[in-house]
C-alpha atoms as a PDB file:
ATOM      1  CA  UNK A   1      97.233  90.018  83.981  1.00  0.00           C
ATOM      2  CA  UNK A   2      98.129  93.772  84.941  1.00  0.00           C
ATOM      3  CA  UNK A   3      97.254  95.048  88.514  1.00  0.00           C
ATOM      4  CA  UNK A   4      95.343  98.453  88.874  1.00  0.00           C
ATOM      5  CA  UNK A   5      96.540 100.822  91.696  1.00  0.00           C
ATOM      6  CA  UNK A   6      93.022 100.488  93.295  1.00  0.00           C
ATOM      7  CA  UNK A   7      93.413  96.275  92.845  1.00  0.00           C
ATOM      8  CA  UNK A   8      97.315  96.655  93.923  1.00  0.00           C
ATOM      9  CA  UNK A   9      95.987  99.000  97.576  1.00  0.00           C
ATOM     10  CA  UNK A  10      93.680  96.766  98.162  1.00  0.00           C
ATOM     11  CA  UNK A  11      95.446  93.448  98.163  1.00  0.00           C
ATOM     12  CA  UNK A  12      97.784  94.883 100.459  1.00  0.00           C
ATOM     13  CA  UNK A  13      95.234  96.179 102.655  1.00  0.00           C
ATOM     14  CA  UNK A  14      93.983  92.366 103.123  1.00  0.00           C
ATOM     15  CA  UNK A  15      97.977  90.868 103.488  1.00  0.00           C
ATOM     16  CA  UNK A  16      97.684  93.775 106.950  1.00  0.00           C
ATOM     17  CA  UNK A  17      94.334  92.376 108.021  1.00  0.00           C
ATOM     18  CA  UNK A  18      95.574  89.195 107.441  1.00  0.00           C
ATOM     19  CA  UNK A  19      98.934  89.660 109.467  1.00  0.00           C
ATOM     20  CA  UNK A  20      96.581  91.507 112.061  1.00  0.00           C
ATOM     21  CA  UNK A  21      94.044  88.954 113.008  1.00  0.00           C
ATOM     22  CA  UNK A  22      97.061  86.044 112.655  1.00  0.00           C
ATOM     23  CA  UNK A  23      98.586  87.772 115.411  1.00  0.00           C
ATOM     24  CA  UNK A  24      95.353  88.314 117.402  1.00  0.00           C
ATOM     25  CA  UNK A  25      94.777  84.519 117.153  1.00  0.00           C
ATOM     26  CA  UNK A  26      98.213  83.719 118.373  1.00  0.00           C
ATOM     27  CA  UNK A  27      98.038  86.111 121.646  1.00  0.00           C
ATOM     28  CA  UNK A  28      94.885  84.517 122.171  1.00  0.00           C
ATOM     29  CA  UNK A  29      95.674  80.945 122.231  1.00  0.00           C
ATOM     30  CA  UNK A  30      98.571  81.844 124.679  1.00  0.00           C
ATOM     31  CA  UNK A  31      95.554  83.688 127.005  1.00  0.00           C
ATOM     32  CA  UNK A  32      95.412  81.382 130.243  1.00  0.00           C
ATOM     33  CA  UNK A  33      92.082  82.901 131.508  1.00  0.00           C
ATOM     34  CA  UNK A  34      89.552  85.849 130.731  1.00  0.00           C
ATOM     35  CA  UNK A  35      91.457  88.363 132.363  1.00  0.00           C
ATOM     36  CA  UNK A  36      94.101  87.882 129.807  1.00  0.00           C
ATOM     37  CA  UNK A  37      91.501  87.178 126.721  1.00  0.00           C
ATOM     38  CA  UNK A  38      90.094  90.638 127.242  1.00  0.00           C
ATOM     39  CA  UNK A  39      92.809  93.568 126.716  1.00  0.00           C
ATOM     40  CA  UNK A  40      94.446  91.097 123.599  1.00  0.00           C
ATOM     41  CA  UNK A  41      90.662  92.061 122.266  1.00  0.00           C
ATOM     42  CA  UNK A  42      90.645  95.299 122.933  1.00  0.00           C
ATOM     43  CA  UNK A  43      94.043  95.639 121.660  1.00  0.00           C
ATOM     44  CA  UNK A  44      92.330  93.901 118.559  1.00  0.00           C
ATOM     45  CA  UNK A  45      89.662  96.465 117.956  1.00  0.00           C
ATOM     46  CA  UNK A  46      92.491  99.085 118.270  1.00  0.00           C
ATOM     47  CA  UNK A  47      94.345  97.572 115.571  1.00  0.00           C
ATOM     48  CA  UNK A  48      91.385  97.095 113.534  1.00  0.00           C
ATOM     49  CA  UNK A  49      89.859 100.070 113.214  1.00  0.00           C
ATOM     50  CA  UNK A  50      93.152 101.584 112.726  1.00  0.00           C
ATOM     51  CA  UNK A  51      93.966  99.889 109.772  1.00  0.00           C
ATOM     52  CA  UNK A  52      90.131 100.468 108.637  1.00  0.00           C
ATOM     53  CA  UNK A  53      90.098 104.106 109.269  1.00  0.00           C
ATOM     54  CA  UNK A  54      94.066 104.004 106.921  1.00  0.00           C
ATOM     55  CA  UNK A  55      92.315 101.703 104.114  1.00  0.00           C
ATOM     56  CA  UNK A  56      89.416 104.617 103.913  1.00  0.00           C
ATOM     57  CA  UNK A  57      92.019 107.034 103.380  1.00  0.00           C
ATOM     58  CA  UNK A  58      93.909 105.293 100.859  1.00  0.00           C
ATOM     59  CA  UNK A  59      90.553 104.052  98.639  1.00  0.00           C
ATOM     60  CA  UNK A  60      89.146 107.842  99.266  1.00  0.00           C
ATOM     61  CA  UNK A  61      92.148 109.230  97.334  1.00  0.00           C
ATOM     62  CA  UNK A  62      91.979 106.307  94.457  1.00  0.00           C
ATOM     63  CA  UNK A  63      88.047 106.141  93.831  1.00  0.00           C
ATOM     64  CA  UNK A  64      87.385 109.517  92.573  1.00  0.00           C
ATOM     65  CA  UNK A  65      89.697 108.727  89.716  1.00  0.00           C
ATOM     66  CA  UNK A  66      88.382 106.063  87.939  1.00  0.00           C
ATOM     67  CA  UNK A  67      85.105 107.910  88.918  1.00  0.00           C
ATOM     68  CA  UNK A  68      86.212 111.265  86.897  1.00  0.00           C
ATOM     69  CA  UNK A  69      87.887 108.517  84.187  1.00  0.00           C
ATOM     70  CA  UNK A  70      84.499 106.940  83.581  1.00  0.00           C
ATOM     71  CA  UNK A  71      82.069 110.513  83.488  1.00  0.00           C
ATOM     72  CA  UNK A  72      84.587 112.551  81.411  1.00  0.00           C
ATOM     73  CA  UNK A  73      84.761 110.076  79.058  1.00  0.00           C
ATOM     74  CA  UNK A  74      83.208 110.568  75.566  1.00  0.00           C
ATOM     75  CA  UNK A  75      80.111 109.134  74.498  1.00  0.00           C
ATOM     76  CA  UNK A  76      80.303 106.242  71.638  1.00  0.00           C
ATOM     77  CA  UNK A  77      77.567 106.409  69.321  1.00  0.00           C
ATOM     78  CA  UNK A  78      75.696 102.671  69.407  1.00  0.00           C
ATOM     79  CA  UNK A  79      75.440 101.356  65.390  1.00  0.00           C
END
């Protein structure tokens, strides 16, 4: 079964998230009191919306195309 680029960005996008809340988990469980618990969160969010604001980049450039593919295409006449 072929990948599309779109399919192929977005599969690694979730392998990062993936990596980024295994490691958030693992800091966590090594927290010994909520003074420690609270900048591995914030460090969390950071991380998050990092790799959020990067994955809107990425699907920004890669959506319009298949857009444009799909509205310049001709029109089939329906038998």
């Amino acid at each position: 079964m072929g990948e599309t680029e779109l399919g192929g960005k977005a599969k690694v996008s979730a392998q990062k998230n993936i990596a980024i809340a295994r490691d958030y988990a693992h800091k966590l469980s090594q927290a010994k009191d909520l003074l420690e618990v609270v900048p591995i969160q914030a460090e969390f969010m950071q991380s998050q919306l990092a790799s959020f604001g990067e994955q809107l980049k990425v699907l920004a450039k890669l959506i319009p195309r298949p857009a444009a593919e799909v509205l310049n295409a001709p029109i089939r006449k329906v038998d």
